[in-house]
N, C-alpha and C. Protein backbone atom coordinates (compact mmCIF):
# COMPACT_ATOMS: atom_id res chain seq x y z
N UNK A 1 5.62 -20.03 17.85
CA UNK A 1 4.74 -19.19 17.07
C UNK A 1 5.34 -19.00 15.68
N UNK A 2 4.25 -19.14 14.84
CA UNK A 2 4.96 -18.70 13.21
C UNK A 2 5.25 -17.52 12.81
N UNK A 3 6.51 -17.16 12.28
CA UNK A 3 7.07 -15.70 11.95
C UNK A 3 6.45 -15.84 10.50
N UNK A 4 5.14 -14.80 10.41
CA UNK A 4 4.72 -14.33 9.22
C UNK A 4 5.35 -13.85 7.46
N UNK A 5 6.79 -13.72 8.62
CA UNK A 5 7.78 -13.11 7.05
C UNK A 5 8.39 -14.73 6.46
N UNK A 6 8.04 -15.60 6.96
CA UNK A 6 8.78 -16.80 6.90
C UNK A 6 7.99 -17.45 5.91
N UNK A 7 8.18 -18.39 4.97
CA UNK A 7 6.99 -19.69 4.58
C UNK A 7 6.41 -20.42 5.28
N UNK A 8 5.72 -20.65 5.06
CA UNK A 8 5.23 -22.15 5.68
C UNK A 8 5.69 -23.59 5.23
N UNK A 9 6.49 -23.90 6.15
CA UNK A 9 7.53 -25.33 5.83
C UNK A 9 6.13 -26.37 4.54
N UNK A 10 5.04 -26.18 4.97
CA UNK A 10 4.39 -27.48 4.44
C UNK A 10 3.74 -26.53 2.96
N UNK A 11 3.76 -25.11 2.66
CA UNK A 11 3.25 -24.98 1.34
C UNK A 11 4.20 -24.17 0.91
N UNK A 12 5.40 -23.21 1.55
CA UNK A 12 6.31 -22.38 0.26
C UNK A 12 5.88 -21.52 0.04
N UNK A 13 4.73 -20.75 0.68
CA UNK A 13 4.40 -19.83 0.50
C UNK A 13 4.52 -18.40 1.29
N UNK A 14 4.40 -17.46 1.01
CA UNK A 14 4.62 -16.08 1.75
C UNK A 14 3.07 -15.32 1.68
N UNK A 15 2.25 -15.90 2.78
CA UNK A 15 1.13 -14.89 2.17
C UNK A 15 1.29 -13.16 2.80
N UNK A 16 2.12 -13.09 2.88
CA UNK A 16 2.29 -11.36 3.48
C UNK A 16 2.37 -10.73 1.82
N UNK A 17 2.35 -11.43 1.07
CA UNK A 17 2.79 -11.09 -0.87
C UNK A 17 1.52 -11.62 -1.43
N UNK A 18 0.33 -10.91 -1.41
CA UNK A 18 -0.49 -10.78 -2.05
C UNK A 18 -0.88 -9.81 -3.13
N UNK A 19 -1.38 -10.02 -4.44
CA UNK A 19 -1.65 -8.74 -5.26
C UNK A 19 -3.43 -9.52 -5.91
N UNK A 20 -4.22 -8.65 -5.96
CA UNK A 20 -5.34 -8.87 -6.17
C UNK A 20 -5.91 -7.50 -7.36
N UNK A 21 -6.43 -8.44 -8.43
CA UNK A 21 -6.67 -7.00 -9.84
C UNK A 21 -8.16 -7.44 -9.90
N UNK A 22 -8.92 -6.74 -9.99
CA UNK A 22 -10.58 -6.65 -10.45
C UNK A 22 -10.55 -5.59 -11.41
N UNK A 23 -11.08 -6.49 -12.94
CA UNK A 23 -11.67 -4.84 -13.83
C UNK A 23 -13.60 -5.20 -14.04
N UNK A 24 -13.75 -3.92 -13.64
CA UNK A 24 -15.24 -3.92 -13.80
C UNK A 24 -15.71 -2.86 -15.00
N UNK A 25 -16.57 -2.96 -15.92
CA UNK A 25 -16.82 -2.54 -16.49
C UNK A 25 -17.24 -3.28 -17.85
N UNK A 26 -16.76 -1.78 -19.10
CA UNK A 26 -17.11 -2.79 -20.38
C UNK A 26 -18.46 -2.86 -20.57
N UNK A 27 -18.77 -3.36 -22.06
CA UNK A 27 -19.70 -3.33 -22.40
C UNK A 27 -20.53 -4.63 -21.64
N UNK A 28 -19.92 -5.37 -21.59
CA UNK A 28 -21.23 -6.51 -20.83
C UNK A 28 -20.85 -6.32 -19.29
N UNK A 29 -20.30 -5.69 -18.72
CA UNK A 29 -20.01 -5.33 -17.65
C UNK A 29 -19.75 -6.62 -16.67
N UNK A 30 -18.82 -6.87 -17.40
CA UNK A 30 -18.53 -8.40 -16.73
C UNK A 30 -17.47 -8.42 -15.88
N UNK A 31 -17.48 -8.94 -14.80
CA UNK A 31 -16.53 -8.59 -13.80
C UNK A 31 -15.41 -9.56 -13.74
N UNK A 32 -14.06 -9.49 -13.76
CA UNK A 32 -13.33 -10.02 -14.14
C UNK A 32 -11.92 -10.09 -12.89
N UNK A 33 -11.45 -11.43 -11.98
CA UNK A 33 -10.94 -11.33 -10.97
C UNK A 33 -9.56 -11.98 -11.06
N UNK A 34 -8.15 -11.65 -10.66
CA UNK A 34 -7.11 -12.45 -10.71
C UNK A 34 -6.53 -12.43 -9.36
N UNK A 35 -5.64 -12.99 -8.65
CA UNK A 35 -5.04 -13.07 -7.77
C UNK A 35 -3.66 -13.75 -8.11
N UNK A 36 -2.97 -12.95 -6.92
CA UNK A 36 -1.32 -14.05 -6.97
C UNK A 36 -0.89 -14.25 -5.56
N UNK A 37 -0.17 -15.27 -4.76
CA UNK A 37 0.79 -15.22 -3.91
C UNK A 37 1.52 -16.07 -3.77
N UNK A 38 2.64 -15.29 -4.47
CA UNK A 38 3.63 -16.09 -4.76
C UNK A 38 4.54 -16.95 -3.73
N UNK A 39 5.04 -17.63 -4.10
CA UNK A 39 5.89 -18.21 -3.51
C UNK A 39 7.07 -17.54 -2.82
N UNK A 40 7.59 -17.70 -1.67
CA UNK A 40 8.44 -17.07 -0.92
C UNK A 40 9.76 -16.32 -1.34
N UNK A 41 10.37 -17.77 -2.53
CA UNK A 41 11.41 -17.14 -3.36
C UNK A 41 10.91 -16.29 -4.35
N UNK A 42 9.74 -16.08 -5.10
CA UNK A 42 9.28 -14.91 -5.87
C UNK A 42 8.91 -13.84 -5.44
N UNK A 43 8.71 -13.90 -4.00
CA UNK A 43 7.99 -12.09 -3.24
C UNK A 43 9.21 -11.27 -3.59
N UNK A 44 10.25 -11.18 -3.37
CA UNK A 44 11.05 -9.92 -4.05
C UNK A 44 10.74 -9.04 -5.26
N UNK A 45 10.68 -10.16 -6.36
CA UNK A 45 10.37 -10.05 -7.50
C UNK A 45 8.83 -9.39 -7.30
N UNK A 46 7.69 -9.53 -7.01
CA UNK A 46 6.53 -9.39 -6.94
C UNK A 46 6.29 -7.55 -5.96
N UNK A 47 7.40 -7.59 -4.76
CA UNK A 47 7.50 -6.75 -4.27
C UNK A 47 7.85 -5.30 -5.00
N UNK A 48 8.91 -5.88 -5.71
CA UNK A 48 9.65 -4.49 -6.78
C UNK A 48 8.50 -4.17 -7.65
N UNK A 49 7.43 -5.03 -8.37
CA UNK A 49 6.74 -4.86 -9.55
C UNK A 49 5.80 -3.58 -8.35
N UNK A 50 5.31 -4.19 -7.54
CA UNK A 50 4.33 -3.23 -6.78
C UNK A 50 4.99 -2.09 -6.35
N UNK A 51 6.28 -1.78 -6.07
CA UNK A 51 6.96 -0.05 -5.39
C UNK A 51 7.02 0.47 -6.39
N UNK A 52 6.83 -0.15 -7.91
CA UNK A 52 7.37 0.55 -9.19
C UNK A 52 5.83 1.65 -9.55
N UNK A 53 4.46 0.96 -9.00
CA UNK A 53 3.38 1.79 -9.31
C UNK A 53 3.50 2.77 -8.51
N UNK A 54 3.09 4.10 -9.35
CA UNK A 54 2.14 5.35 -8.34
C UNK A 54 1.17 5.33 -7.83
N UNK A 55 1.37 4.68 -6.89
CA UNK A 55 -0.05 4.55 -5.88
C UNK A 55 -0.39 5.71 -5.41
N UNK A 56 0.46 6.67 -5.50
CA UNK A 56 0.15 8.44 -4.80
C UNK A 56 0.13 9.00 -5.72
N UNK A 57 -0.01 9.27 -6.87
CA UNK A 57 -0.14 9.92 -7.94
C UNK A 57 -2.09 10.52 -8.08
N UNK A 58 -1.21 11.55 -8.21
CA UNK A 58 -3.24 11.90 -9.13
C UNK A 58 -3.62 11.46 -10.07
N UNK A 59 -5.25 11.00 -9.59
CA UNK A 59 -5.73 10.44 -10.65
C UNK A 59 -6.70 10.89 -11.63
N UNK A 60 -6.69 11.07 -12.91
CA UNK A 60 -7.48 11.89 -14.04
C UNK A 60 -8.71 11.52 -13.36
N UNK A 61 -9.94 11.90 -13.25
CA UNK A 61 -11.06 11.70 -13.40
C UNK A 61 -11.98 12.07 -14.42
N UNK A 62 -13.00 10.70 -15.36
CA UNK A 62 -12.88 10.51 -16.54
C UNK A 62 -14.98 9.85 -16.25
N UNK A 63 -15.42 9.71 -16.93
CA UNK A 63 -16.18 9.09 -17.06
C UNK A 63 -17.14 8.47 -18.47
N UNK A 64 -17.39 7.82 -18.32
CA UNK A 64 -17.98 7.26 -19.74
C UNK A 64 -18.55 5.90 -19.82
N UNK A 65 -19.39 5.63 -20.38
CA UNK A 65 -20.16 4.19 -20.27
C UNK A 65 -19.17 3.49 -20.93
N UNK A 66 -18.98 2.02 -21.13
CA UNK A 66 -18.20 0.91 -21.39
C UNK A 66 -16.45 1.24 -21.11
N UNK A 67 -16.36 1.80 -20.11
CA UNK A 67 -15.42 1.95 -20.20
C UNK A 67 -14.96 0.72 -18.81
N UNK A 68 -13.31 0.02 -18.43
CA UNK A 68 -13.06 -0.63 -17.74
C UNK A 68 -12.51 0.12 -17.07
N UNK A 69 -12.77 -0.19 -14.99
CA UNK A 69 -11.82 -0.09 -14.44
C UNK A 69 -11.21 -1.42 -13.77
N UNK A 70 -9.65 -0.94 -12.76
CA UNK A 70 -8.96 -1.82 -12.51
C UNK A 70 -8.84 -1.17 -11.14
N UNK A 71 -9.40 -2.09 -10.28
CA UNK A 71 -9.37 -2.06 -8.70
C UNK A 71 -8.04 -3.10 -8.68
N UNK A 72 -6.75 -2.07 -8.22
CA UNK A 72 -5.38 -2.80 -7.89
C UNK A 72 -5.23 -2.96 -6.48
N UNK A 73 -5.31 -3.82 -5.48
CA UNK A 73 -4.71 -4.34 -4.05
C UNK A 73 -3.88 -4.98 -4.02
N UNK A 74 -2.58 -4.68 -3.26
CA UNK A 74 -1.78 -5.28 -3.06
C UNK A 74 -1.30 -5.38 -1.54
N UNK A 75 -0.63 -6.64 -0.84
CA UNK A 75 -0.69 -6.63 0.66
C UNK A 75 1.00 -7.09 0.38
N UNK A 76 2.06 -6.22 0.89
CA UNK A 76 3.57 -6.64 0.81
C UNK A 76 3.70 -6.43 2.56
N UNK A 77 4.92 -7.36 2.95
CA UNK A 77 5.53 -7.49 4.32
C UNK A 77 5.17 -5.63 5.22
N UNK A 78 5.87 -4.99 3.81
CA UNK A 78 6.03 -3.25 4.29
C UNK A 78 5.03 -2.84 4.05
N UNK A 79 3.40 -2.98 3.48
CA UNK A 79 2.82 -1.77 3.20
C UNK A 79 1.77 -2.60 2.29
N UNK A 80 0.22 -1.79 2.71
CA UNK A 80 -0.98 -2.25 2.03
C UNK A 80 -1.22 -1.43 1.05
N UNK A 81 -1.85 -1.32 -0.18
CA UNK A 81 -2.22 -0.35 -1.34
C UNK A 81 -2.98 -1.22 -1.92
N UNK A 82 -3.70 0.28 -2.50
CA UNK A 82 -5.32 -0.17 -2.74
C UNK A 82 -5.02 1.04 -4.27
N UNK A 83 -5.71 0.79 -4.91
CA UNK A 83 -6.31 2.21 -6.24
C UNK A 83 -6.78 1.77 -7.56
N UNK A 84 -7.68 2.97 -7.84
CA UNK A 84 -8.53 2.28 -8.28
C UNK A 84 -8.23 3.16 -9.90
N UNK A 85 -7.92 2.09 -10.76
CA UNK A 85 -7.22 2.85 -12.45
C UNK A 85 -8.34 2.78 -13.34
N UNK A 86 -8.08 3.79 -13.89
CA UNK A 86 -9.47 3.83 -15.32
C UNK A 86 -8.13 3.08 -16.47
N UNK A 87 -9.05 2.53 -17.20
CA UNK A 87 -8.34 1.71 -18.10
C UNK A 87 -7.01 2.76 -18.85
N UNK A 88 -7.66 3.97 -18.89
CA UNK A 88 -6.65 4.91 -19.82
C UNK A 88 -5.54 5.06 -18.94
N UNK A 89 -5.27 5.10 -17.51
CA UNK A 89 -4.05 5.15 -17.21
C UNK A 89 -3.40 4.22 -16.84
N UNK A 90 -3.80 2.78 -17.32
CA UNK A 90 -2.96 1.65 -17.16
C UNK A 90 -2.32 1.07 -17.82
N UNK A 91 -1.06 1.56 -17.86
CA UNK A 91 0.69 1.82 -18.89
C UNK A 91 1.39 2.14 -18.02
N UNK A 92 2.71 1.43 -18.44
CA UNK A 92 4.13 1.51 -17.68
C UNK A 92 3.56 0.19 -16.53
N UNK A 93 4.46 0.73 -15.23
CA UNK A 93 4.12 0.30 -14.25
C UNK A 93 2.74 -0.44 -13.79
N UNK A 94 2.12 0.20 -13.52
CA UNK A 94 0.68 -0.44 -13.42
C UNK A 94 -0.04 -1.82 -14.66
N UNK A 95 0.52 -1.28 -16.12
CA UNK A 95 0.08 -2.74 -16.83
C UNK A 95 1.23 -3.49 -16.98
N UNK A 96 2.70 -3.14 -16.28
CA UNK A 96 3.39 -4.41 -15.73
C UNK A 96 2.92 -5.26 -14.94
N UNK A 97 2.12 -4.68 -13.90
CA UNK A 97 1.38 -5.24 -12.33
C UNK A 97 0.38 -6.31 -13.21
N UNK A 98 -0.60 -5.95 -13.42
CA UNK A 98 -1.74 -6.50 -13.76
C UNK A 98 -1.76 -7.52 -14.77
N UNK A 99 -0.40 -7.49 -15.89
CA UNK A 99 0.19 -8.54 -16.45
C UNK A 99 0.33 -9.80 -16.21
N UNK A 100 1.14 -9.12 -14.81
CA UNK A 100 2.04 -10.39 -14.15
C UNK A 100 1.24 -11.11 -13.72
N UNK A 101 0.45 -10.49 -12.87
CA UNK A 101 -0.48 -10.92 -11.72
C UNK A 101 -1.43 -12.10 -13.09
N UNK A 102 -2.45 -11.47 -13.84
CA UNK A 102 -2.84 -12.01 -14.95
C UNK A 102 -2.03 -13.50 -15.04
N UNK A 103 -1.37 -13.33 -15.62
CA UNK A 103 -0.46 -14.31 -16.38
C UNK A 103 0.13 -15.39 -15.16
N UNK A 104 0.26 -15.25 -14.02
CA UNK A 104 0.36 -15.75 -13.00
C UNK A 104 -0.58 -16.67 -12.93
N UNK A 105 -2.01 -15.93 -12.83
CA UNK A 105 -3.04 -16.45 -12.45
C UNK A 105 -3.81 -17.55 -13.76
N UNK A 106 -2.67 -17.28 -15.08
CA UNK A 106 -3.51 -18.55 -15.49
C UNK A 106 -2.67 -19.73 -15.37
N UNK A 107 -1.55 -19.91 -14.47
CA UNK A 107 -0.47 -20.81 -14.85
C UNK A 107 -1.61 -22.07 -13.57
């Protein structure tokens, strides 16, 4: 049986290290999707970026037309998280996440 924390000999991958960013909003309200899962030797790296967000933190509640949000999911070995950021509180931590992930996703 395959140990989930392991790669898979034939792709190098770790899918227990998933991070998934959706921003919806904006003026044309165009929906906009990235994904990452990294490679086995990068889940550490990918892991730390995700414990560094406040996923338990309170969140302002804000409203306003054209404005973006950022539906953040992430699936690590330890722990699922989900939350959902209005564009104004995505700094520090959180627009490290969505960077990476981004920038990942156009390589």
């Amino acid at each position: 049986m395959n140990d989930p924390a392991r790669p898979n000999s034939s792709s190098g991958y770790a899918p227990q290290v998933v991070v998934v960013i959706v921003r919806t909003g904006g003026v044309g309200g165009i929906r906009r999707q990235w994904q990452v899962a990294p490679p086995y030797d990068e889940a550490a790296r990918w892991v730390a970026l995700i414990e560094q967000c406040p996923w338990d933190a309170p969140g302002e509640q804000t409203s306003g037309a054209d404005r973006y949000v950022w539906s953040i999911r992430a699936h690590t070995p330890a722990d699922r998280r989900e939350r959902e950021v209005p564009d104004h509180e995505l700094a520090g931590p959180w627009r490290d996440l969505v960077e990476a992930v981004r920038d990942a996703a156009q390589d």
